[in-house]
Protein backbone atom coordinates (compact mmCIF):
# COMPACT_ATOMS: atom_id res chain seq x y z
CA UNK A 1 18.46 176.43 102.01
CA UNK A 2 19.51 176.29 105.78
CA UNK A 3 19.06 172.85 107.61
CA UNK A 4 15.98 172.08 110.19
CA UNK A 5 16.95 171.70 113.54
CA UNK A 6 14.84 170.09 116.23
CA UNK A 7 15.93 168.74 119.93
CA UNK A 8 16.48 164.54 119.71
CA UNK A 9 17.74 162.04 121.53
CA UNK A 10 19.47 158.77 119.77
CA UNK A 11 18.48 156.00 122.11
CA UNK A 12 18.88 152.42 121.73
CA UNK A 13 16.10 149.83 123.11
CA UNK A 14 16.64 146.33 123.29
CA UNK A 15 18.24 145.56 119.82
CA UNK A 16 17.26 148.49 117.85
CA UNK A 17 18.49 151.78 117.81
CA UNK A 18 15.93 155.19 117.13
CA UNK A 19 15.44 158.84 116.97
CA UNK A 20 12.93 159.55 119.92
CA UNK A 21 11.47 163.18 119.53
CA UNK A 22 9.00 165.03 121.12
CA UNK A 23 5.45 165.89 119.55
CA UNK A 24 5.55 169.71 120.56
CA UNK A 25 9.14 169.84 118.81
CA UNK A 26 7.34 168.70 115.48
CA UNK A 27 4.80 170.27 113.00
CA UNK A 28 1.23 170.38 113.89
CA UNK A 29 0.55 169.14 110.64
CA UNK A 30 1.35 165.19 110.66
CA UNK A 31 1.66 164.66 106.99
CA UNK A 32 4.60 167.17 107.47
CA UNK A 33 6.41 164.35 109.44
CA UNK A 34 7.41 161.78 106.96
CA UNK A 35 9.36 163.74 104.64
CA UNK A 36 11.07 165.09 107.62
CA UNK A 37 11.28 161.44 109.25
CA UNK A 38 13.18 160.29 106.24
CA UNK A 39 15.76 162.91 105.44
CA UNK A 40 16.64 162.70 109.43
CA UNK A 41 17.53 159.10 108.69
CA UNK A 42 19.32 159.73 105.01
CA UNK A 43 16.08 158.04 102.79
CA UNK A 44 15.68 156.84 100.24
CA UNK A 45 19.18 155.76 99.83
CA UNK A 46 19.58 153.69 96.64
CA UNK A 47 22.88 152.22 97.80
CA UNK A 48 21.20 150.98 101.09
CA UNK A 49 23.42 152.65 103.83
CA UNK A 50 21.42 156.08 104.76
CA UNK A 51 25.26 157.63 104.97
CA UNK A 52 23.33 161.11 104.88
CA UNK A 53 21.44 160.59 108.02
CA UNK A 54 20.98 158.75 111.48
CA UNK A 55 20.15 155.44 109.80
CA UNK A 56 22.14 152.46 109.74
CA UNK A 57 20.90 150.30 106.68
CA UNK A 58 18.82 147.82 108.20
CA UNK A 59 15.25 147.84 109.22
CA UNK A 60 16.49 147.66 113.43
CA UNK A 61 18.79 150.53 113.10
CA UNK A 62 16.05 152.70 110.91
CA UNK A 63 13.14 154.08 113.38
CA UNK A 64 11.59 157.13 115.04
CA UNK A 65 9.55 157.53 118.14
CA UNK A 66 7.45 160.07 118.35
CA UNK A 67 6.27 160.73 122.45
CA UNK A 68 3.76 163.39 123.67
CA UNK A 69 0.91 163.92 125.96
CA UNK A 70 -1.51 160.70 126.83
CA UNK A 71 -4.99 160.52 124.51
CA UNK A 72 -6.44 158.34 126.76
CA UNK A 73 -7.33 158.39 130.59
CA UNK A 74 -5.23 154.68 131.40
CA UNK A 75 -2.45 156.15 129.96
CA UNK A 76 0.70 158.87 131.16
CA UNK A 77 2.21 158.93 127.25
CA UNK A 78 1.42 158.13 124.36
CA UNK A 79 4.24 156.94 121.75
CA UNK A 80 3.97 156.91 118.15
CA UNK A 81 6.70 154.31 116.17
CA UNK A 82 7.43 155.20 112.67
CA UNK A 83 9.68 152.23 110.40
CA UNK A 84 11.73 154.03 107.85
CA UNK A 85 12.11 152.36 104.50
CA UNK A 86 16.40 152.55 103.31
CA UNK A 87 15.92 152.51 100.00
CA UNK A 88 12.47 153.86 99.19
CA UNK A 89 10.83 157.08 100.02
CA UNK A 90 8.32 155.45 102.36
CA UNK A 91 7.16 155.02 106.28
CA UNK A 92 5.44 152.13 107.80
CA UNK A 93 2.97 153.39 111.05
CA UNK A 94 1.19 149.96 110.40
CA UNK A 95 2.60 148.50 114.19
CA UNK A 96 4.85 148.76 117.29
CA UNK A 97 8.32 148.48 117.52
CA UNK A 98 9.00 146.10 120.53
CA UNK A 99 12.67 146.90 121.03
CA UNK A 100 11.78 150.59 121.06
CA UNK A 101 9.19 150.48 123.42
CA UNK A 102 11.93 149.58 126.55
CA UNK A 103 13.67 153.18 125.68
CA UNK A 104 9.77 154.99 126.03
CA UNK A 105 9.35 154.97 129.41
CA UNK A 106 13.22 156.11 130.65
CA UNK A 107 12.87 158.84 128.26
CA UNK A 108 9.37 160.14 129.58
CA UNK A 109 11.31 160.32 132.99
CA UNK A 110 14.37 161.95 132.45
CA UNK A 111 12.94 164.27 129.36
CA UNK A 112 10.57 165.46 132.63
CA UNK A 113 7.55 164.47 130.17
CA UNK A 114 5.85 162.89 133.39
CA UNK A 115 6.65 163.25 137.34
CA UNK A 116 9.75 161.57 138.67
CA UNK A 117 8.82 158.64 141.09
CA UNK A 118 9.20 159.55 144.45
CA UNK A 119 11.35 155.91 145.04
CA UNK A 120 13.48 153.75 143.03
CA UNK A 121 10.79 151.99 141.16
CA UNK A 122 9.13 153.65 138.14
CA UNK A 123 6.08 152.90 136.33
CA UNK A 124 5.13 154.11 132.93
CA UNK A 125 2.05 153.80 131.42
CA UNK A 126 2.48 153.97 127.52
CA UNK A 127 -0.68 154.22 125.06
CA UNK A 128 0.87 153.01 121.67
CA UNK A 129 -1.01 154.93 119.08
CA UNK A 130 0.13 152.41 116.49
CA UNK A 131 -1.21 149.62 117.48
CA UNK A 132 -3.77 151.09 120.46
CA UNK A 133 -2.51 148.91 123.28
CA UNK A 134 -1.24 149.84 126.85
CA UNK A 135 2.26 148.82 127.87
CA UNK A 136 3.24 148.59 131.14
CA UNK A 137 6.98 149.79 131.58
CA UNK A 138 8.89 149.00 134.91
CA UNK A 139 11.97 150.00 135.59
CA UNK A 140 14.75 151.47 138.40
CA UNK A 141 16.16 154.81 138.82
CA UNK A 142 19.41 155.75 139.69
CA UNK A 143 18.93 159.13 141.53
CA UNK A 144 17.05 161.30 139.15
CA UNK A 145 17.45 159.59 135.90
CA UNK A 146 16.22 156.22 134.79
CA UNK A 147 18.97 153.55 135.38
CA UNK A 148 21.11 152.19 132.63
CA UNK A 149 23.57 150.33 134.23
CA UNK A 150 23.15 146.66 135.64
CA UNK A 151 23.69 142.69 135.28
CA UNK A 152 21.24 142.20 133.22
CA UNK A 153 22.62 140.14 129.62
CA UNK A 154 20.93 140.63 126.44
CA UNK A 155 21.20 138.56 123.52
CA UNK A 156 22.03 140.66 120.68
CA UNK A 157 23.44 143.72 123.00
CA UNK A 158 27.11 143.49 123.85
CA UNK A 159 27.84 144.04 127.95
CA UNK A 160 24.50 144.06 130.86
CA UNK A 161 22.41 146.86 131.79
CA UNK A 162 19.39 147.81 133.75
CA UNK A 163 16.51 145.99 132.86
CA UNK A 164 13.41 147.64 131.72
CA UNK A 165 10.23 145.36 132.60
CA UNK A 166 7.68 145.73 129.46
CA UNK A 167 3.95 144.08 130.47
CA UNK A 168 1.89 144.29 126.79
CA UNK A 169 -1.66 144.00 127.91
CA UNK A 170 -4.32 142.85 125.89
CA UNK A 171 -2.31 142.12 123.40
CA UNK A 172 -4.68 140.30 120.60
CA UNK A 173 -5.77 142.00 117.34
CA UNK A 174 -2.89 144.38 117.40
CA UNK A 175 -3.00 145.30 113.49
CA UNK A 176 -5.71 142.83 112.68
CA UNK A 177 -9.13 141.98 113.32
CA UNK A 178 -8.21 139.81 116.49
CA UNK A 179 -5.61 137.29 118.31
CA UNK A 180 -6.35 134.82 115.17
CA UNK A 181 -7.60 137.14 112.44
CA UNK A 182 -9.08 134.21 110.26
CA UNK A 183 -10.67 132.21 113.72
CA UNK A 184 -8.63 129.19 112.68
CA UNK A 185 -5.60 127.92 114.54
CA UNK A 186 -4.04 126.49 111.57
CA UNK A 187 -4.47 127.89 107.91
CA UNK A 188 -3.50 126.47 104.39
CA UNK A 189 -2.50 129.40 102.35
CA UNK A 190 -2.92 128.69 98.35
CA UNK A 191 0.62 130.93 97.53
CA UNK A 192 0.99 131.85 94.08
CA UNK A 193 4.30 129.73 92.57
CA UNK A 194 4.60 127.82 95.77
CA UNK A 195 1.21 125.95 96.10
CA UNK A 196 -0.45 125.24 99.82
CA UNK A 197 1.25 126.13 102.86
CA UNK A 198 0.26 125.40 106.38
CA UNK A 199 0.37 128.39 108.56
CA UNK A 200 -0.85 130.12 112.03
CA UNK A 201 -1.38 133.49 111.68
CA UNK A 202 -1.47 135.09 114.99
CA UNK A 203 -1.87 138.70 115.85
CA UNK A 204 -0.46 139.07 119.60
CA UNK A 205 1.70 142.65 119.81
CA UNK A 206 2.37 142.11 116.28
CA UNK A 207 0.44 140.08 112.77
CA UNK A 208 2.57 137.22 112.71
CA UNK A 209 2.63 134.19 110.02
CA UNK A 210 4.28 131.27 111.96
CA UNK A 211 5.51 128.50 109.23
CA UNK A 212 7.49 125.19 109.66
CA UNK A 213 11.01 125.95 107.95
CA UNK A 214 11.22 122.39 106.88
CA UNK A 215 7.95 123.04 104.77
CA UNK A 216 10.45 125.52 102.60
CA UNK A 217 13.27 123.18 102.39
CA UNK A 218 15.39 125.32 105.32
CA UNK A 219 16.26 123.92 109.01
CA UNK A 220 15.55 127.17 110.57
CA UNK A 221 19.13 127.13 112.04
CA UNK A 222 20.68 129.23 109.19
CA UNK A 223 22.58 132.75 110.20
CA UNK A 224 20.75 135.79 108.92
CA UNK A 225 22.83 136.07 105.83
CA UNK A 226 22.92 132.93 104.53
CA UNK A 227 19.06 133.76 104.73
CA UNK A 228 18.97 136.81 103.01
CA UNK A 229 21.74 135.46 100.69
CA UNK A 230 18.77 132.68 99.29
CA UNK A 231 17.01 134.93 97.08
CA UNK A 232 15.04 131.99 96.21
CA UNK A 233 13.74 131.33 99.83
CA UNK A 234 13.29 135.31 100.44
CA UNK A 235 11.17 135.20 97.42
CA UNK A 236 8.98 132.50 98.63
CA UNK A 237 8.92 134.17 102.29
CA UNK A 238 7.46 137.59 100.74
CA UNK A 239 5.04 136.00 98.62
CA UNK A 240 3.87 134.18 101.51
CA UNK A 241 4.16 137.17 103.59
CA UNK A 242 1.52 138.77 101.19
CA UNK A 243 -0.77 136.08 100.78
CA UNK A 244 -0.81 136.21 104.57
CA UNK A 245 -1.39 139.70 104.83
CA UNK A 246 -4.74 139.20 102.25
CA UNK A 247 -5.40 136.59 104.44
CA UNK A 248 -5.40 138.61 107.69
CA UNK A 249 -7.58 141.36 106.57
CA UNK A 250 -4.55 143.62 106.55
CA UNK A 251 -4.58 144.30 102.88
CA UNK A 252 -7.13 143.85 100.77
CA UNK A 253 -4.78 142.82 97.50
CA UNK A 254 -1.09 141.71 97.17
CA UNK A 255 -0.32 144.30 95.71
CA UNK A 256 -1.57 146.66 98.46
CA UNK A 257 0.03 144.44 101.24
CA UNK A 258 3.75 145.37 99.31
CA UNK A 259 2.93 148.77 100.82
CA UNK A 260 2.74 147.83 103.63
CA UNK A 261 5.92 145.44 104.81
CA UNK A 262 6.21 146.07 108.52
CA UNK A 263 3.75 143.62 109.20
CA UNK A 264 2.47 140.58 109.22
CA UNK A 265 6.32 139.36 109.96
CA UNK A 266 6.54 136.00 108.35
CA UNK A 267 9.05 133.71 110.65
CA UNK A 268 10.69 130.06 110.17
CA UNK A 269 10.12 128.37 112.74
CA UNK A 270 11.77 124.83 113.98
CA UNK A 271 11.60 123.27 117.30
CA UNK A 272 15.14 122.88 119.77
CA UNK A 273 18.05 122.57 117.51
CA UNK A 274 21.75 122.74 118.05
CA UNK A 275 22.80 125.83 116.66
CA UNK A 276 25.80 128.78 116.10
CA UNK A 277 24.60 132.55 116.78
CA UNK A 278 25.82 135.67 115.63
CA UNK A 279 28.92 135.73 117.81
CA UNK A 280 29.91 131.97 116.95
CA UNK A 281 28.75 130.78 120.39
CA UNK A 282 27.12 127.24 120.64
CA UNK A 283 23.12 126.90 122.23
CA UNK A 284 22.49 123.58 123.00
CA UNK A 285 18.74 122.34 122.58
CA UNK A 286 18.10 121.74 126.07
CA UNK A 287 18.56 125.57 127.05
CA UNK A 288 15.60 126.51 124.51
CA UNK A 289 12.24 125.43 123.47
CA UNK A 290 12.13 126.78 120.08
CA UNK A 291 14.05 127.99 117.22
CA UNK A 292 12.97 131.07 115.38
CA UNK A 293 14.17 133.33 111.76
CA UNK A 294 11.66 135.89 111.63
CA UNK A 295 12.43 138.71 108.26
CA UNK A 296 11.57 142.37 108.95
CA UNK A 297 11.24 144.59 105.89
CA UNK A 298 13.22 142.41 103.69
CA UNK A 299 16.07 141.23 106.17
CA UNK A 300 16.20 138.40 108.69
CA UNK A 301 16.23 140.12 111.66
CA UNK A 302 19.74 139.77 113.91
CA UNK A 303 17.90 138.74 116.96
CA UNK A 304 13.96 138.58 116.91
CA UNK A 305 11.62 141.94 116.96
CA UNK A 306 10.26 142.15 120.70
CA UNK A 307 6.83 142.17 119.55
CA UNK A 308 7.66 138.88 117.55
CA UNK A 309 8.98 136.99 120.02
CA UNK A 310 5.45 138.04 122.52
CA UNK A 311 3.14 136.72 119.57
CA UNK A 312 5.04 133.81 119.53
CA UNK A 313 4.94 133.28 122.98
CA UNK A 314 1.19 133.51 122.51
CA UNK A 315 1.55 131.08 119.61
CA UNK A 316 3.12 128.50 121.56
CA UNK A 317 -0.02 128.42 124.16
CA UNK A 318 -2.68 127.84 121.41
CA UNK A 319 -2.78 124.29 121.00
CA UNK A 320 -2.62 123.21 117.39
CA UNK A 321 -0.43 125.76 116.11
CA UNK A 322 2.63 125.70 113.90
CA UNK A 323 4.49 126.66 117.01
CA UNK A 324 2.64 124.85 119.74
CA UNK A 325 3.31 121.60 117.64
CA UNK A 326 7.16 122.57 116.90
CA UNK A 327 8.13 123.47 121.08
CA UNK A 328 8.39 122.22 123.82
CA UNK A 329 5.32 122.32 126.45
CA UNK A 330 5.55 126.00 127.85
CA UNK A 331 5.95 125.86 131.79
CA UNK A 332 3.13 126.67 133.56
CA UNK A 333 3.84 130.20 134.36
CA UNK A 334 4.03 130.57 130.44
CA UNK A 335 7.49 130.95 130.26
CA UNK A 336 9.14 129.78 126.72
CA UNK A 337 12.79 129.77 125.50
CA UNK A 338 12.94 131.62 122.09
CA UNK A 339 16.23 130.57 120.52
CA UNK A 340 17.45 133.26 117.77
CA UNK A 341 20.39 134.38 115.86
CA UNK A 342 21.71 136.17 118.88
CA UNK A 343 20.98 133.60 121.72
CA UNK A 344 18.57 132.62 123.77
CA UNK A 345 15.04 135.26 125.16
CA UNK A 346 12.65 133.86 127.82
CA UNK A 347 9.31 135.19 126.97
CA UNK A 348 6.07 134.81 129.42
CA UNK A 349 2.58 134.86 127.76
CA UNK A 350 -0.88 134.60 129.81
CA UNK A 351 -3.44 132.86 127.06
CA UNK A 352 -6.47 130.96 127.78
CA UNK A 353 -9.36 129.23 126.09
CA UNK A 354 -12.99 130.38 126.80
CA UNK A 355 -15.08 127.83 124.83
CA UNK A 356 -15.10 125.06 122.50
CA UNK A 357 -14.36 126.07 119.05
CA UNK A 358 -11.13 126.39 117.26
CA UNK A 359 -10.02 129.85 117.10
CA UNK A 360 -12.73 132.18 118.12
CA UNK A 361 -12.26 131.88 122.16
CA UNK A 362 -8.65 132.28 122.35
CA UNK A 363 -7.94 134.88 124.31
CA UNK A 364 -4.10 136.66 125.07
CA UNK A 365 -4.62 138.60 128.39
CA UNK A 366 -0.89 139.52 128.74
CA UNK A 367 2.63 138.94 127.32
CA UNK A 368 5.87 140.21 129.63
CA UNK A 369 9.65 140.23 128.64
CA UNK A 370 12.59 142.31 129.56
CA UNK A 371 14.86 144.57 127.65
CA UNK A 372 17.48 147.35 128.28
CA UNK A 373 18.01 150.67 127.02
CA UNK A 374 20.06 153.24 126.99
CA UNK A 375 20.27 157.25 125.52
CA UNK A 376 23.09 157.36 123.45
CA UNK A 377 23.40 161.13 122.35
CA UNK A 378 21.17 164.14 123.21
CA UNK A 379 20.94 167.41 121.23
CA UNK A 380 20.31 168.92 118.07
CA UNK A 381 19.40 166.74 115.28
CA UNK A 382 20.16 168.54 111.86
CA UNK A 383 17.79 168.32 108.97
CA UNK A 384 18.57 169.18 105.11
CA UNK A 385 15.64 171.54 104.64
CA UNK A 386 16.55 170.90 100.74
CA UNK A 387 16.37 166.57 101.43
CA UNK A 388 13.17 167.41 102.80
CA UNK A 389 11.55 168.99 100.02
CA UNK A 390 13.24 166.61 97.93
CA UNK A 391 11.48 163.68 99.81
CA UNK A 392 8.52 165.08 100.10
CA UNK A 393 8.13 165.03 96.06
CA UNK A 394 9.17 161.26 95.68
CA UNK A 395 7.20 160.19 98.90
CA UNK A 396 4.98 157.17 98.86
CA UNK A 397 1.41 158.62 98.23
CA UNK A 398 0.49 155.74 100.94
CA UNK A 399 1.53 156.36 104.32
CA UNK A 400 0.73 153.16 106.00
CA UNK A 401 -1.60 153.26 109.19
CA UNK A 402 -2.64 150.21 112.00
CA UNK A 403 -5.43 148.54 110.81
C-alpha cells in the first residue's frame, strides 16, 4: 500500500515543536484526520518514542496545527490544535496549544495564506476553533518572510530569536463554563484516596486546577523527573486532575474526564523559592514571584504550557486564590514572574472585579506574553497509508472536542 503524501511544515513555537498543515491539503471529511494525525506522528507507540513518525515522546513534541480560511468576520485564520496521545490511539481537540499558537501567525504570512504587510510590523488575527477565542499575533518581518532571528531569550529554547507578541483576548471560559467554572475562588475537592483538597480552578486560555504543593507533601521545586519518577504523587495529581475536571463541568464522570487529559492541567504551585532548572542554572527568589510544576498528559511539562502560565497570570489577580495567596503582589501593569523548570516567563494579565460576590464578577479581559518561533523543515510529509488504516481500527471511539 503506497504512503500518503501531503505538503507540511515542522515548526517549532515557543517550547513545543508541531506539524502545521493546511486545511485544503486534508480530507473534507474531518473524522478522516485523526487516524491520519496519528500515523504522521508514529501513534500509538507502546514503547513511548513515536520512532515511526514526527513525534518525539512527550506531550510538547507531539502536536498538529491545522490552519485554513477564517469562520468568523474578526478573524484572518482560523487554527485548529490537535494533542496526539504516544502511546494510545487517541487525539485531544479539547483546548489550545499556547506554544503553538506563536508559529500560527508567521506561517499564515510566509505560506501566502493572508496578504504580506506592506511594513515591518505584522498583525495576525487568529480564531482558535478549539477553544473559540481571538489571538492577537504581532510580530516583525524580515523582507518577505516573518522574522526568526533576534535577541530575544527564551527559557526552555536554547539561543534568542524574534519575538512573536501573542495578545489572548477574552480569555475566560476557554473549555469551561466561565473564568471560574464553579463561581468560587477557592474550592475543596472531596478526592477519592486522598480526602479534601483546597483548590482554584480557573479557566483563563486553558481549565486550570491551581493547588499548594505543600498540601501533597512536595516543595514545588522538584525537576520534572523526579516528578514523574513519584508515581505516588502522579497518582494523586491525576486523581485530582479528574475530580477537577467533574468539578468544572468538563466531564460529567471520572471516568469520562480520563478521555479527555489535555485539560484541566493540574499544577503545583509554591510561592518564590530558590531553585535549579533544567540546565543546572540557579534562580534566586527575588527574580520571580511564583514557582510553578504544571503535568500535561501524564508528564511534568519542561517549561510551563503558554496557555498555563496566562491562566495563572489570571489566577494571581483574583484575590483569594491558591495562587494569589502563594505570590507576590502582581505589579500594577499585571506583570508576574512565573518561575519553571526552564527559568524564569513574565506574563501580563488584565483582570478586574465587577461586583461584590466571590467568583461570579471576575472578569479576564486580556492576557499577553511573548514567544519565538521558527519553521524548521518544509516539504512532503510521508504517511503509511497501511498505519493509517491500522489506526483507524484501534482509534479511540471518543475524539475529544472544547467544551
Amino acid at each position: 500500500m503506497k504512503q500518503m503524501r501531503l505538503r507540511a511544515v515542522f515548526m517549532r513555537g515557543g517550547t513545543s515543536n508541531a506539524i502545521v498543515l493546511r486545511a485544503e491539503d486534508l480530507p473534507e471529511d474531518h473524522a478522516l484526520w485523526p487516524s491520519i494525525f496519528l500515523a504522521a506522528m508514529g501513534s500509538p507507540d507502546p514503547n513511548g518514542r513515536q520512532l515511526d513518525g514526527m513525534g518525539g515522546g512527550i506531550s510538547s513534541l507531539s502536536k498538529v496545527c491545522v490552519i485554513g480560511p477564517p469562520s468568523r468576520p474578526d478573524a484572518d485564520i482560523d487554527y485548529t490544535f490537535i494533542q496526539i496521545m504516544v502511546t494510545d490511539a487517541a487525539v485531544d481537540t479539547s483546548g489550545n496549544c499556547g506554544n503553538m499558537s506563536s508559529a500560527v501567525g508567521p506561517f499564515a504570512v510566509d505560506e501566502g495564506l493572508i496578504p504580506r504587510p506592506e511594513g515591518k510590523d505584522a498583525v495576525v488575527r487568529i480564531h482558535n476553533t478549539n477553544t473559540g477565542k481571538i489571538i492577537v499575533s504581532r510580530f516583525t518581518m524580515d523582507g518577505a518572510l516573518a522574522a526568526v532571528d533576534g535577541d530575544f531569550a527564551l527559557p526552555g529554547v536554547g539561543g534568542t530569536g524574534a519575538p512573536v507578541r501573542l495578545e489572548f483576548l477574552d480569555p475566560g471560559g476557554s473549555g469551561s463554563a466561565g473564568l471560574l467554572p464553579t463561581g468560587k475562588v477557592v474550592e475543596e475537592l472531596d478526592v477519592p484516596g486522598i480526602g479534601p483538597i483546597t483548590a482554584s480552578l480557573v479557566d483563563a486560555a486553558l481549565p486550570a486546577v491551581f493547588i499548594d504543593a505543600q498540601a501533597l507533601g512536595a516543595e514545588g521545586t522538584e525537576l520534572p523527573t523526579a516528578i514523574d519518577a513519584d508515581r505516588g504523587l502522579m497518582e494523586k495529581l491525576e486523581t485530582i486532575r479528574l475530580a477537577a475536571s467533574v468539578r468544572m463541568g468538563i466531564a460529567a464522570t471520572p471516568e469520562a474526564a480520563a478521555k479527555i487529559p489535555h485539560i484541566p492541567k493540574v499544577a503545583l504551585i509554591a510561592g518564590p523559592k530558590e531553585a535549579k532548572t533544567l540546565a543546572g542554572e540557579t534562580l534566586i527568589a527575588d527574580d520571580m514571584d511564583v514557582t510553578v510544576r504544571m503535568i500535561s498528559i501524564g508528564n511534568t511539562h519542561r517549561a510551563v504550557p503558554v496557555t498555563g502560565s496566562l491562566c495563572l497570570a489570571v489566577a494571581a489577580q483574583i484575590e483569594g486564590s491558591v495562587v494569589n495567596a502563594l505570590a507576590r503582589p502582581t505589579a500594577a501593569n499585571g506583570d508576574i514572574r512565573i518561575a519553571n523548570p526552564s527559568g524564569v516567563i513574565t506574563v501580563a494579565a488584565s483582570v478586574r472585579k465587577d461586583g461584590p460576590k466571590d467568583g461570579d464578577d471576575w472578569v479576564a479581559e486580556h492576557a499577553v506574553l511573548y514567544r519565538t518561533q521558527r519553521r524548521l523543515m518544509e516539504g512532503t510529509l510521508l504517511v503509511s497509508a497501511a498505519k493509517v488504516e491500522a489506526v483507524a481500527g484501534e482509534l479511540a471511539p471518543a475524539v475529544t472536542t472544547a467544551a
